[in-house]
N, C-alpha and C. Protein backbone atom coordinates (compact mmCIF):
# COMPACT_ATOMS: atom_id res chain seq x y z
N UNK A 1 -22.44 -2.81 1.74
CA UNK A 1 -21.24 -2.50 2.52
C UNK A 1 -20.29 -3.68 2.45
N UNK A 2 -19.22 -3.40 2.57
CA UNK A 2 -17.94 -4.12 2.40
C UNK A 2 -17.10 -4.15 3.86
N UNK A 3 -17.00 -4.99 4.76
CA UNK A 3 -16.21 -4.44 5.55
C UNK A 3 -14.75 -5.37 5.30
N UNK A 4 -13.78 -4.35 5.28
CA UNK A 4 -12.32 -4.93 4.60
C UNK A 4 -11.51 -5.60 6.04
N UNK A 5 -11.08 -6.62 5.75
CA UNK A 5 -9.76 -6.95 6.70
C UNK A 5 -8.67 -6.94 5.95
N UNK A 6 -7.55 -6.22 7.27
CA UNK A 6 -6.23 -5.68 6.59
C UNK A 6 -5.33 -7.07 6.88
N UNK A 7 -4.56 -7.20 6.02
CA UNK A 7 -3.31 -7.96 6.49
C UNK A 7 -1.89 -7.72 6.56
N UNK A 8 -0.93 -8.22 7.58
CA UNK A 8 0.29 -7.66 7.61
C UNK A 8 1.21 -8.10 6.34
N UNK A 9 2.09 -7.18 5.60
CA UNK A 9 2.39 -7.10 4.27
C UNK A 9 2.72 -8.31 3.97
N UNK A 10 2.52 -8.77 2.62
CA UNK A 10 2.72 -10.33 2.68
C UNK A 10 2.12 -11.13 2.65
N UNK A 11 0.64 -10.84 3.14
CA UNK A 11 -0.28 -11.65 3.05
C UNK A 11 -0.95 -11.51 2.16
N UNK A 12 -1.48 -12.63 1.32
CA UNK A 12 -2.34 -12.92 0.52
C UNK A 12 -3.77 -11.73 0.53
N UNK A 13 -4.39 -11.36 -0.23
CA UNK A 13 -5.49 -10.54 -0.24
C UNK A 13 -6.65 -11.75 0.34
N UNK A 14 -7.80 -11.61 1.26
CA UNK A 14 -8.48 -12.30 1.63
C UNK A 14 -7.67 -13.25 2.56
N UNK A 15 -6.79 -13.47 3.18
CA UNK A 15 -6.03 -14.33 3.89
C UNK A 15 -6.66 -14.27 5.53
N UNK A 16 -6.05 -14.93 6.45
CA UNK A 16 -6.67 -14.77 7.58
C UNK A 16 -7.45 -16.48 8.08
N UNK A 17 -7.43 -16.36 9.28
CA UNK A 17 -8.00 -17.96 10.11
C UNK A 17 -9.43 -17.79 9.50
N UNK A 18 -10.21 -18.64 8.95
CA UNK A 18 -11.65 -18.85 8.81
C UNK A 18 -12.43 -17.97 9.92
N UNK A 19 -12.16 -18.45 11.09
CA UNK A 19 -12.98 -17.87 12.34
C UNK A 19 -13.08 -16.86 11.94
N UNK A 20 -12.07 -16.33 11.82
CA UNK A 20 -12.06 -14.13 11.20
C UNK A 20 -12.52 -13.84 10.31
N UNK A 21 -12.56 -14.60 9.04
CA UNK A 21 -13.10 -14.72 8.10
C UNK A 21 -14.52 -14.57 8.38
N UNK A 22 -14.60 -15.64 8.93
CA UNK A 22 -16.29 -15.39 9.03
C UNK A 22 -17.26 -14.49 10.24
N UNK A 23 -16.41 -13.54 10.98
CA UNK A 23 -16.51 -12.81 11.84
C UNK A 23 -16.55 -11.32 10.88
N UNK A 24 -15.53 -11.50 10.30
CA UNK A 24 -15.80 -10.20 9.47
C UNK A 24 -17.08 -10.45 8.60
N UNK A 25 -17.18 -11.40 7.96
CA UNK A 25 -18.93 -11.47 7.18
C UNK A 25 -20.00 -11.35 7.72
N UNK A 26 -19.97 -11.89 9.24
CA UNK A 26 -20.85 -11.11 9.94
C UNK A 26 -21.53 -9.81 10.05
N UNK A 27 -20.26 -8.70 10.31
CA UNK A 27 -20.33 -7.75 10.21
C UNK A 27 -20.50 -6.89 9.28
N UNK A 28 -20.93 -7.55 7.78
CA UNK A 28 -21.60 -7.00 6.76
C UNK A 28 -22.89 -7.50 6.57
N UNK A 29 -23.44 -8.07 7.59
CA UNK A 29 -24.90 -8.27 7.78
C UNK A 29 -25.95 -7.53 8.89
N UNK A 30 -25.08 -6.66 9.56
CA UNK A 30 -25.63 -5.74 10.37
C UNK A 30 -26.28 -4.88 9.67
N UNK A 31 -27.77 -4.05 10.45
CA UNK A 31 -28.73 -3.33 9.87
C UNK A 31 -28.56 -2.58 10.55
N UNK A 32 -28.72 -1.10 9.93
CA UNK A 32 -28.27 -0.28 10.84
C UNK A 32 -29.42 0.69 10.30
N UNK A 33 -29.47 2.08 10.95
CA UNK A 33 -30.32 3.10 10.84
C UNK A 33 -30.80 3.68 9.28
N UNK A 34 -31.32 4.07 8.97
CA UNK A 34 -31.14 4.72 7.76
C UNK A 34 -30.20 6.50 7.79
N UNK A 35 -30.28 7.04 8.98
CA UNK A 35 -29.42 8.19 9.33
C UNK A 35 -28.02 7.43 9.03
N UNK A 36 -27.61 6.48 9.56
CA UNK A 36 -26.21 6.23 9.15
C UNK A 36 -25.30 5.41 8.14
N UNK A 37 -24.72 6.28 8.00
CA UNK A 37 -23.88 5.68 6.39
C UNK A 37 -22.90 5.39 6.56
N UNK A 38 -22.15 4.04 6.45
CA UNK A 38 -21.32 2.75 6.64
C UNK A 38 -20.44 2.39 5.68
N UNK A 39 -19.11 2.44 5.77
CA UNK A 39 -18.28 2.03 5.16
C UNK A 39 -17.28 1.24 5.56
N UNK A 40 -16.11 0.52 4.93
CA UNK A 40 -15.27 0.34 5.18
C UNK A 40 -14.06 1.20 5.20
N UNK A 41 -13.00 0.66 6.46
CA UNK A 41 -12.20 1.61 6.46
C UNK A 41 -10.73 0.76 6.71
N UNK A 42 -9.34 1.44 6.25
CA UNK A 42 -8.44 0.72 6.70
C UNK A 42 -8.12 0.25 8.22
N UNK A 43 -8.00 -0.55 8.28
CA UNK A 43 -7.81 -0.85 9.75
C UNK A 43 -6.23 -1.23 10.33
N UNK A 44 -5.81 -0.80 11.63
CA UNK A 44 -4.76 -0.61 11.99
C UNK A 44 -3.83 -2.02 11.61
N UNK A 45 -2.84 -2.19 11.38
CA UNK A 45 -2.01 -3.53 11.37
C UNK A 45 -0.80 -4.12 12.20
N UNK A 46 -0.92 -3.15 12.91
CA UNK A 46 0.20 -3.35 14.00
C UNK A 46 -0.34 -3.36 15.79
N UNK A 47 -1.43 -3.42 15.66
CA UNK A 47 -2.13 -3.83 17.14
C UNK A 47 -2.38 -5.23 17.38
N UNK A 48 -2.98 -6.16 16.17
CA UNK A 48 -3.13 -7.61 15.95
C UNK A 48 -2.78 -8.18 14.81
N UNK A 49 -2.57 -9.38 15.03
CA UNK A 49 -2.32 -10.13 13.26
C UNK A 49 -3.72 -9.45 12.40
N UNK A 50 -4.72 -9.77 12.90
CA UNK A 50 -5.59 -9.70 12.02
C UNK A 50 -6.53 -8.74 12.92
N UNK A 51 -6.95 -7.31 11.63
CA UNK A 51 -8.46 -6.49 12.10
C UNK A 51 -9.04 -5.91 10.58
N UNK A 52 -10.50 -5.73 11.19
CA UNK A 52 -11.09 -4.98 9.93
C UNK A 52 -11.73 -3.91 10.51
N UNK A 53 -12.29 -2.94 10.00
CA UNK A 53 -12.76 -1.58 10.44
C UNK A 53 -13.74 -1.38 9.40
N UNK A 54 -14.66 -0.49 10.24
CA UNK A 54 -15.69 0.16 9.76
C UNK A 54 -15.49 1.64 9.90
N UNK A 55 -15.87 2.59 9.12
CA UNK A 55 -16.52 4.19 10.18
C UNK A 55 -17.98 4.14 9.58
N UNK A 56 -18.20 5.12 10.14
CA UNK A 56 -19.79 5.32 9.93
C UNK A 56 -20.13 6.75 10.23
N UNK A 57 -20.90 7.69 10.03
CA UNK A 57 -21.46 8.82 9.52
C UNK A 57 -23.17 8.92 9.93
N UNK A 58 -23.42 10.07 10.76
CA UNK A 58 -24.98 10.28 11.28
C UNK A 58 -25.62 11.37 10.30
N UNK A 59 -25.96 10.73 9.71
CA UNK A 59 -26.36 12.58 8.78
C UNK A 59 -27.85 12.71 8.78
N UNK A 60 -28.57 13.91 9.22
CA UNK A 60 -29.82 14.08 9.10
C UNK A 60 -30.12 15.26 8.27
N UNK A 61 -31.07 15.14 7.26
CA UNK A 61 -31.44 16.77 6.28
C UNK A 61 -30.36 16.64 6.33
N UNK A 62 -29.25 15.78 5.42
CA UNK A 62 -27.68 16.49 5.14
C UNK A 62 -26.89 17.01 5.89
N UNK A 63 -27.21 16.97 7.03
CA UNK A 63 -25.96 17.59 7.84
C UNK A 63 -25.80 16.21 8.45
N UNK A 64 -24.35 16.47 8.65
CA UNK A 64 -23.39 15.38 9.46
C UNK A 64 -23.21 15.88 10.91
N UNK A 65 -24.07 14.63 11.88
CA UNK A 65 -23.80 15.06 13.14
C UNK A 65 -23.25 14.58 14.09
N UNK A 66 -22.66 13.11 13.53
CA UNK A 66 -21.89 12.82 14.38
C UNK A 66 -21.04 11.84 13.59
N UNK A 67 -19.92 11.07 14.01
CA UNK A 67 -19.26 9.97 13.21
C UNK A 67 -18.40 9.55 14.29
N UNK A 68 -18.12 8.49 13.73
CA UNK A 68 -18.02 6.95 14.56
C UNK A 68 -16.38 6.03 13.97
N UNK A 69 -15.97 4.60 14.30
CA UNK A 69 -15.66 3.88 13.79
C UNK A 69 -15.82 2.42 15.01
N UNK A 70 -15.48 1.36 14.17
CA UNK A 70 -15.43 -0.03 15.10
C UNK A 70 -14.26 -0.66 14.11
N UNK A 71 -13.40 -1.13 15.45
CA UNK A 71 -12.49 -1.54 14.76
C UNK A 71 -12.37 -3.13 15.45
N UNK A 72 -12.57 -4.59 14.55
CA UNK A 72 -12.64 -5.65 15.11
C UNK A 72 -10.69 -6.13 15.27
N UNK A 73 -10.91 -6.35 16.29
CA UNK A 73 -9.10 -7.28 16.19
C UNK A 73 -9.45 -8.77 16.14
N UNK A 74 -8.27 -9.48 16.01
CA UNK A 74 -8.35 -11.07 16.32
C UNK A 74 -6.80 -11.28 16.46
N UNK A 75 -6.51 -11.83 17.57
CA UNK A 75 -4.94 -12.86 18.28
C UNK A 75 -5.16 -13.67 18.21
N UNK A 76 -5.24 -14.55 17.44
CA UNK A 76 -5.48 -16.54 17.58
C UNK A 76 -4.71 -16.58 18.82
N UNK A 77 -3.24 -16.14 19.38
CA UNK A 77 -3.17 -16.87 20.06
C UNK A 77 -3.30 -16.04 21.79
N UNK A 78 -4.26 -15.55 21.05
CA UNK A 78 -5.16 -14.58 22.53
C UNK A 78 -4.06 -13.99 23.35
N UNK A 79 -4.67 -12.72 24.10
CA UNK A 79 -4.48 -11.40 24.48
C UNK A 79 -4.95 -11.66 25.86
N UNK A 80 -3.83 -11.37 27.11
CA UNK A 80 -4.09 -11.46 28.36
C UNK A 80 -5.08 -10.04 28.66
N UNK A 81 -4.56 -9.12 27.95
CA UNK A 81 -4.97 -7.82 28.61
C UNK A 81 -6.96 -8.05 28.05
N UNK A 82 -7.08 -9.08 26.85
CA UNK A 82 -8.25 -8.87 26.54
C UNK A 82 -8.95 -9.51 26.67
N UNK A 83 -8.64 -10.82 27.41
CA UNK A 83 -9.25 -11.71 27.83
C UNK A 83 -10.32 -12.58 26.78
N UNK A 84 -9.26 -12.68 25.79
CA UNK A 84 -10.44 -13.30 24.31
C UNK A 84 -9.25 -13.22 23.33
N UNK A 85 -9.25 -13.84 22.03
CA UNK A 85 -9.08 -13.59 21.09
C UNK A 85 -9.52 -12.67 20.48
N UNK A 86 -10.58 -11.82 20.84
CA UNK A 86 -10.78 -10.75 19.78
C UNK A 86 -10.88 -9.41 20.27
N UNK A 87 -11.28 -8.75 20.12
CA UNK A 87 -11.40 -7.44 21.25
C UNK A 87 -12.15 -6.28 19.90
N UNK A 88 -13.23 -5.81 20.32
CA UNK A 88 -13.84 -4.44 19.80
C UNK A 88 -13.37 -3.12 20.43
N UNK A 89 -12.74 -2.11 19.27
CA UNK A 89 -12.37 -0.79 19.25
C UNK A 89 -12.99 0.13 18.62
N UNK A 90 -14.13 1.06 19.16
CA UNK A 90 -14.90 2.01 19.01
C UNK A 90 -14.93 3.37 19.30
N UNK A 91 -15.35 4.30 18.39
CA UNK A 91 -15.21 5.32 18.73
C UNK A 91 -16.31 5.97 18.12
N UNK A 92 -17.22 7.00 19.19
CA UNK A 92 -17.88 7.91 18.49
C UNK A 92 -18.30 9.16 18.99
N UNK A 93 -18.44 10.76 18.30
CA UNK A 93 -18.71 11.72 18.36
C UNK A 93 -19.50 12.06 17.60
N UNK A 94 -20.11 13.69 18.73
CA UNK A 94 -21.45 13.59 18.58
C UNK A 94 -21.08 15.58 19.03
N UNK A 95 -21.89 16.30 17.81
CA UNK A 95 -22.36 17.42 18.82
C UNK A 95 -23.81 17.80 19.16
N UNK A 96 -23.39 18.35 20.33
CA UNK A 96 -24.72 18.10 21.47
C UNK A 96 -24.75 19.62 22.09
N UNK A 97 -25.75 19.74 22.63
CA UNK A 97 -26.41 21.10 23.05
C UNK A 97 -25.65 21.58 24.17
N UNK A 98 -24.98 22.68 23.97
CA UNK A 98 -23.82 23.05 25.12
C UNK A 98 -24.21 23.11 26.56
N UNK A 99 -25.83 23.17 26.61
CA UNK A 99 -26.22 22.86 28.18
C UNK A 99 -26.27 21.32 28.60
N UNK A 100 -26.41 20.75 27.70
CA UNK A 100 -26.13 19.20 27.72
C UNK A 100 -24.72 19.01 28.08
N UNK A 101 -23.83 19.43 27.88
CA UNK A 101 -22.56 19.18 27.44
C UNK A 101 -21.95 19.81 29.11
N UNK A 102 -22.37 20.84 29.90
CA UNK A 102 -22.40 21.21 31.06
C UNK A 102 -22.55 20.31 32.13
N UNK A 103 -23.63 19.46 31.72
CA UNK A 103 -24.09 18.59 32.95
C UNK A 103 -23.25 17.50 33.76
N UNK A 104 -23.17 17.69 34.49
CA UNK A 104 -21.57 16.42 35.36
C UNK A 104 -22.33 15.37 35.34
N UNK A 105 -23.18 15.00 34.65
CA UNK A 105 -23.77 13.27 34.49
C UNK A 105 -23.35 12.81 33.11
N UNK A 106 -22.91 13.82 32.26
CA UNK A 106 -23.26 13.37 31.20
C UNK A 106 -22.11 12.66 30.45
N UNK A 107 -20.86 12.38 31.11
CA UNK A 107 -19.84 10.99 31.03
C UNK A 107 -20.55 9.74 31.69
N UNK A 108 -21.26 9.74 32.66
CA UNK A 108 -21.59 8.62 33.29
C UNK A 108 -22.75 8.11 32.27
N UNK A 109 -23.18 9.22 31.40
CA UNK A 109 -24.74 8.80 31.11
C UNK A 109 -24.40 8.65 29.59
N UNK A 110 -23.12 9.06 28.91
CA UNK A 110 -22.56 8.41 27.99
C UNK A 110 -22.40 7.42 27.59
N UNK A 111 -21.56 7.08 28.93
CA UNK A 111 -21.02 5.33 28.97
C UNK A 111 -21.92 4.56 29.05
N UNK A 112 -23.39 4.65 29.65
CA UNK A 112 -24.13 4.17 29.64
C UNK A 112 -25.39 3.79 28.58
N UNK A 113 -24.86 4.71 27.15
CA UNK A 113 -25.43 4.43 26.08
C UNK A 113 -24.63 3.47 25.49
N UNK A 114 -23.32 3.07 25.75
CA UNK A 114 -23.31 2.00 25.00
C UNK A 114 -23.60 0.93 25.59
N UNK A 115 -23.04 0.67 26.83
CA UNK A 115 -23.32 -0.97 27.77
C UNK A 115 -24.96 -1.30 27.32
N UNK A 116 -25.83 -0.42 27.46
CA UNK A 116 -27.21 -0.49 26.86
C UNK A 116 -27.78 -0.48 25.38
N UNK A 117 -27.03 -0.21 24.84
CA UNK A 117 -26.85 -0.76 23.13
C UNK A 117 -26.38 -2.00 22.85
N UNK A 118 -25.13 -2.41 23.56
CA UNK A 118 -24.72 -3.24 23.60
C UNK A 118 -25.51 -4.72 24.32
N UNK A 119 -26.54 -4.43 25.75
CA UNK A 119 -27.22 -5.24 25.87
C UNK A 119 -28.38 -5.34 25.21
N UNK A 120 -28.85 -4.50 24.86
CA UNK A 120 -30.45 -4.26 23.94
C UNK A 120 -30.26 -5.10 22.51
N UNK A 121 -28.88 -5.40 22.12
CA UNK A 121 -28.89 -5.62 20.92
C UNK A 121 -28.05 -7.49 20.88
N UNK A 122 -28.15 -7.97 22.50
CA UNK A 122 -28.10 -9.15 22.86
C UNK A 122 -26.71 -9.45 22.59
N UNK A 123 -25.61 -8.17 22.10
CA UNK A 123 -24.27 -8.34 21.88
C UNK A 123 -23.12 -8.76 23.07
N UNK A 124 -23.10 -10.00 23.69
CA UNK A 124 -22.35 -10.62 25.03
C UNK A 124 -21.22 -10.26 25.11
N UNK A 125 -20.75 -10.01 25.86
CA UNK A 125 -19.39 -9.15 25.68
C UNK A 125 -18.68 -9.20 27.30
N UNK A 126 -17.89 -9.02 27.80
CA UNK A 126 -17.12 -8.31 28.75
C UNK A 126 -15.65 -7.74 28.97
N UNK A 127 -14.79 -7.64 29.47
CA UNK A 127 -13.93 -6.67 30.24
C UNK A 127 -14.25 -5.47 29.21
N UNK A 128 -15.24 -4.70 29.25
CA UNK A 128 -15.71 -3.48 28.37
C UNK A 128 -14.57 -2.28 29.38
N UNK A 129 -13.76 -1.78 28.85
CA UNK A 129 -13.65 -0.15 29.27
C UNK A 129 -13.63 0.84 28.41
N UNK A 130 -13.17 2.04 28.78
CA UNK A 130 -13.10 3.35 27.77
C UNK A 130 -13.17 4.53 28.46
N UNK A 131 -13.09 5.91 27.97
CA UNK A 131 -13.43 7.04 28.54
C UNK A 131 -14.37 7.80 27.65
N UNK A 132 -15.15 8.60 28.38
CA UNK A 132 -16.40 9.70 27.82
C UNK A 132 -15.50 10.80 28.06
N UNK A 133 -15.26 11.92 26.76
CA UNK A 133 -15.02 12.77 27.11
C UNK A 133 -15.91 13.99 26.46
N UNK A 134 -16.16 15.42 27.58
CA UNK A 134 -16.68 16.05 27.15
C UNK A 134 -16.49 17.96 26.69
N UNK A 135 -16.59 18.36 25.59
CA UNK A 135 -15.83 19.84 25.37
C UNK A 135 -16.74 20.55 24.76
N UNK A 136 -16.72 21.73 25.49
CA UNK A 136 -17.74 22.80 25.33
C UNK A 136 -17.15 23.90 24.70
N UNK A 137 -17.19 24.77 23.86
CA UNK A 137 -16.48 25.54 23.65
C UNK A 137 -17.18 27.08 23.73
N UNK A 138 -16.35 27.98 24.56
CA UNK A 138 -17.42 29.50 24.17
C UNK A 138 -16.65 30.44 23.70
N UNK A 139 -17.15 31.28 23.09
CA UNK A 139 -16.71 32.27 22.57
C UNK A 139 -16.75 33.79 22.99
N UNK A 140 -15.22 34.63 23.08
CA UNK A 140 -15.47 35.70 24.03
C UNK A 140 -14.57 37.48 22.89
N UNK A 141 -14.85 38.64 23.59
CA UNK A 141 -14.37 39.49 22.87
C UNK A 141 -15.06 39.70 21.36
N UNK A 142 -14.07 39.82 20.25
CA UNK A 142 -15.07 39.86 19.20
C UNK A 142 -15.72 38.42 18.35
N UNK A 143 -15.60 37.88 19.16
CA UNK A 143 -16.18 36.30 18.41
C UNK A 143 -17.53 36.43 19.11
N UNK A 144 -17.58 37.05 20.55
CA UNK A 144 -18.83 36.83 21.62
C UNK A 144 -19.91 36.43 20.97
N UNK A 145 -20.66 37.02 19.37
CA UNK A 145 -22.01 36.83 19.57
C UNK A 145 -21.73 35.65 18.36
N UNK A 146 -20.50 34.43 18.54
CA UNK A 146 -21.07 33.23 18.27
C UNK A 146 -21.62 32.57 19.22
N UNK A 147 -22.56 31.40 18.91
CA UNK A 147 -23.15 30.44 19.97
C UNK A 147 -22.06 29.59 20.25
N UNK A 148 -22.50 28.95 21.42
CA UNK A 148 -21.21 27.83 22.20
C UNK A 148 -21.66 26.58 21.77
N UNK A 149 -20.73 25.96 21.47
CA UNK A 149 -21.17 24.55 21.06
C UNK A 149 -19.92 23.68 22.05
N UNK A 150 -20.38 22.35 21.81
CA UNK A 150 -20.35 21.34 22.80
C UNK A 150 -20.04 20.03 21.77
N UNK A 151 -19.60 19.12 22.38
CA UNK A 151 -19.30 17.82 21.92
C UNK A 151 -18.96 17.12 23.17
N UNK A 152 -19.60 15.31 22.46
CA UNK A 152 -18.86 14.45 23.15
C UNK A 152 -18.20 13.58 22.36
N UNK A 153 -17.35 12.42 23.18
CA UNK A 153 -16.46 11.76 22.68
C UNK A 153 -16.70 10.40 23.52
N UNK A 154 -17.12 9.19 22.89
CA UNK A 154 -16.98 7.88 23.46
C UNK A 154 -15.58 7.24 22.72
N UNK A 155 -14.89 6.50 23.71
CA UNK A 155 -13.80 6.04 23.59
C UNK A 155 -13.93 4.43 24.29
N UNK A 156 -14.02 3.14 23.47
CA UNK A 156 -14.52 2.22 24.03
C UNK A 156 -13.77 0.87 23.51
N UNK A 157 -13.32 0.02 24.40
CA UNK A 157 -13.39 -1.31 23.77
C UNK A 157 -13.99 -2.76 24.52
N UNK A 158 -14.16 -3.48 24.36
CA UNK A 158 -14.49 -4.76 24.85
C UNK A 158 -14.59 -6.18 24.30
N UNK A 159 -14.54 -7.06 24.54
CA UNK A 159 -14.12 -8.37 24.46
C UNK A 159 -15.48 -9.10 24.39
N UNK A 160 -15.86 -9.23 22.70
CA UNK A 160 -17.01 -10.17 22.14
C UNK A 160 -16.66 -11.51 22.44
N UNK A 161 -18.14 -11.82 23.38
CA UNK A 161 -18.03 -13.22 23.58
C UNK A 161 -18.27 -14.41 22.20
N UNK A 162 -17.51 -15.23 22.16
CA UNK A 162 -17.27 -16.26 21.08
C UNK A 162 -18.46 -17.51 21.80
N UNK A 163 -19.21 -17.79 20.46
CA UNK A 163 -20.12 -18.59 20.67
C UNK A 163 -19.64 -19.88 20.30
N UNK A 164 -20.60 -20.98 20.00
CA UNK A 164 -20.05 -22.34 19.71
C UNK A 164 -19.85 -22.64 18.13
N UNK A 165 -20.77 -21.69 17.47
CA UNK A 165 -20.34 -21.41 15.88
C UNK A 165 -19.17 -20.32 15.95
N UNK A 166 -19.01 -20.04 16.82
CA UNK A 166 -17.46 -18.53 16.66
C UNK A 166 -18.53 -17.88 16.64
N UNK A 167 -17.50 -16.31 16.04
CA UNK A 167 -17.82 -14.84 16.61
C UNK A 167 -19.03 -14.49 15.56
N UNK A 168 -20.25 -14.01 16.16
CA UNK A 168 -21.45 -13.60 14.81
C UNK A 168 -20.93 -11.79 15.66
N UNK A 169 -20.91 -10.91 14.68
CA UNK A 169 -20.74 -9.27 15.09
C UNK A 169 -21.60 -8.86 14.75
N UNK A 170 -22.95 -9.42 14.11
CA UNK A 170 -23.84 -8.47 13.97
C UNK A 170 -24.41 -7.88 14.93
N UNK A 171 -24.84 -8.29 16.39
CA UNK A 171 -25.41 -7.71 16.68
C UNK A 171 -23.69 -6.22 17.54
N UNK A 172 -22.85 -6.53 18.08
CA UNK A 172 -22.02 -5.47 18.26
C UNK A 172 -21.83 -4.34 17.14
N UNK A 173 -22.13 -4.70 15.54
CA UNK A 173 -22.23 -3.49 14.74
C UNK A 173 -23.58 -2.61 15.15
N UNK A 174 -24.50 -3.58 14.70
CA UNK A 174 -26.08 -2.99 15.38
C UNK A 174 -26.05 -2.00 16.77
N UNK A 175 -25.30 -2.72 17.83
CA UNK A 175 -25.26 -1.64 19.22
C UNK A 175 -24.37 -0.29 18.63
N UNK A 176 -22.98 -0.82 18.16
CA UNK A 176 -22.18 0.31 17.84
C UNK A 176 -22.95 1.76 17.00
N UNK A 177 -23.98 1.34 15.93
CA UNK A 177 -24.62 2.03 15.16
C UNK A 177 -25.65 3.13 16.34
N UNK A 178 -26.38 2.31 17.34
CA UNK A 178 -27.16 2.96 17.91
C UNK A 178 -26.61 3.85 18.85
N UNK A 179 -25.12 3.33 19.11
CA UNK A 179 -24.86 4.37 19.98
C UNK A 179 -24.57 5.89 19.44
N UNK A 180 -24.14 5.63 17.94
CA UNK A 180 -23.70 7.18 17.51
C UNK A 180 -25.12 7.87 17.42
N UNK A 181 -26.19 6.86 16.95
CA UNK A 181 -27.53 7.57 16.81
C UNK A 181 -28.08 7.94 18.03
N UNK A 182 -27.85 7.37 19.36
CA UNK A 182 -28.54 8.26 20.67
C UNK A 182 -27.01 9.28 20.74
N UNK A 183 -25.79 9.30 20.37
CA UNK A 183 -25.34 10.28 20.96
C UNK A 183 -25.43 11.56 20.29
N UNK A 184 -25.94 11.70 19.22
CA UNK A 184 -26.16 12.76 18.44
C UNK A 184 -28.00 12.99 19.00
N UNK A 185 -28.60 12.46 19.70
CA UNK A 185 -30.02 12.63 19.89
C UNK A 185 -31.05 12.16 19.06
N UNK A 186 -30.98 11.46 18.09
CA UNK A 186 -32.02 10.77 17.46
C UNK A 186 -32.78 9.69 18.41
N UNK A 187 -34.17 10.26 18.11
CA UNK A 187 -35.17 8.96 19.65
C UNK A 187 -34.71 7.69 19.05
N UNK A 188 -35.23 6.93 19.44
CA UNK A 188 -35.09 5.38 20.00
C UNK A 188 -36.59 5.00 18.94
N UNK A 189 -35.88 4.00 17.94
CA UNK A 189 -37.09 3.10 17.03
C UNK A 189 -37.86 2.92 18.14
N UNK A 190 -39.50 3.18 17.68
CA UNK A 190 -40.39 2.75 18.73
C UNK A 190 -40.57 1.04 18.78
N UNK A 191 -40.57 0.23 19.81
CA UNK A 191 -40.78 -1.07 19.70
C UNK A 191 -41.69 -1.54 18.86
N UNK A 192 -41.31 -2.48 18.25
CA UNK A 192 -42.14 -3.13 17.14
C UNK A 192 -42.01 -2.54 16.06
N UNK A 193 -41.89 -1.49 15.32
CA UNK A 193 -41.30 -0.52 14.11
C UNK A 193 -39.81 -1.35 13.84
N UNK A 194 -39.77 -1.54 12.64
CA UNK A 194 -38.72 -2.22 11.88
C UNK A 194 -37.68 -0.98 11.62
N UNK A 195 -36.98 0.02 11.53
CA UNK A 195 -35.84 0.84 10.86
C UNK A 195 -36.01 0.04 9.64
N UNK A 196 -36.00 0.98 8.22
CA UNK A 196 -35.32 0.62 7.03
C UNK A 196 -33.46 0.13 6.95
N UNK A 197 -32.93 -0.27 6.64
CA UNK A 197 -31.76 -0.23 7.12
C UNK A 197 -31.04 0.45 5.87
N UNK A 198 -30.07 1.27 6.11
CA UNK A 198 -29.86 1.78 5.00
C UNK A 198 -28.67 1.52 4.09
N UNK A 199 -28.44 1.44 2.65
CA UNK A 199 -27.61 1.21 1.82
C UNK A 199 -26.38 1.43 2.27
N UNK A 200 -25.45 0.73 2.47
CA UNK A 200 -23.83 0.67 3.41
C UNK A 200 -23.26 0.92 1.74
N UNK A 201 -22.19 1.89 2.12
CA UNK A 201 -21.44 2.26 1.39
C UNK A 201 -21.68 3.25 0.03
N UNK A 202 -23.05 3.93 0.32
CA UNK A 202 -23.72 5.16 -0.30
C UNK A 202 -24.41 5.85 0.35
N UNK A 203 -24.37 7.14 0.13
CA UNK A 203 -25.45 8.17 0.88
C UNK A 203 -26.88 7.50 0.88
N UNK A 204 -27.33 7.34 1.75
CA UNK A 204 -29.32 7.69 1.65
C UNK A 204 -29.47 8.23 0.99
N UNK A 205 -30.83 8.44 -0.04
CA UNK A 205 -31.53 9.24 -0.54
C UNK A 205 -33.08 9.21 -0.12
């Protein structure tokens, strides 16, 4: 996997503060599931001087069941609203069992797959917000005897804490990865079981 940082026109290819530089290399050292397949993606250029992006893809037996992206920013000269120089922008969907998708816990119990990805995977972070959203859809008249399906939607960002070497993102790719994999329902690696991690930027086989 490659993860690309964009620059505003003009800039040199590879350009950017070291710190970012090496924040984005980080983030091509993250291990992630073998269900999910990782790429690079363009990333926005008009939110910060400098971001790089990922999406990512849940596919099990070939079907695609959920997909994702993380989008890293960096302000050298830092962001009041973000309280950091850098700030993580995430997103992921998932479809889920329309009685699942019913339940009035299941924004609270959303949000709560990532803060818990995010701590499980020792990724320090704070002013985290976002919204869970959730859509069920049914079908009536002559559509009736389709089934109802359901989706959710995590909508997330937060502010990676910077260490004394600067920003390491592996482990915030690692949480980001697990969250698309519990929100589509795949169990939880049993402790002590390693995940294969799988080839970034090609299908599994």
């Amino acid at each position: 996997m490659v993860a690309r940082h964009e620059t505003h026109p003009g800039s040199g290819a590879g350009a950017g503060p070291a710190e970012f530089r090496a924040a984005v290399e980080s983030m091509r050292q993250a291990s992630l599931r073998p269900e999910v397949f990782c790429e690079e993606m363009p990333a926005p250029q008009r939110i910060a001087p400098w971001s790089s992006a990922l999406s990512g893809d849940v596919t099990v037996d070939d079907e695609d069941l959920g997909t994702g992206r993380l989008i890293l920013l960096h302000d050298p000269a830092g962001n009041d609203a973000w309280d950091g120089t850098y700030r993580c922008v995430a997103y992921a969907r998932a479809d889920i069992d329309p009685e699942l998708g019913a339940d009035p816990m299941l924004a609270a119990v959303g949000w709560s797959w990532l803060t818990e990805a995010l701590e499980a995977h020792g990724a320090a972070f704070h002013a985290a917000s976002g919204t869970v959203t959730c859509v069920t859809t049914e079908s009536f008249g002559g559509m009736a005897d389709e089934p109802g399906t359901a989706q959710v939607e995590i909508r997330a960002s937060w502010t990676p804490t910077v260490g004394d070497d600067g920003l390491d993102m592996t482990a915030h790719v690692e949480a980001w990865g697990e969250l698309m994999c519990t929100a589509v329902g795949l169990p939880p690696v049993p402790e002590g079981v390693t995940a294969i991690p799988s080839r970034r930027g090609q299908r599994g086989t």
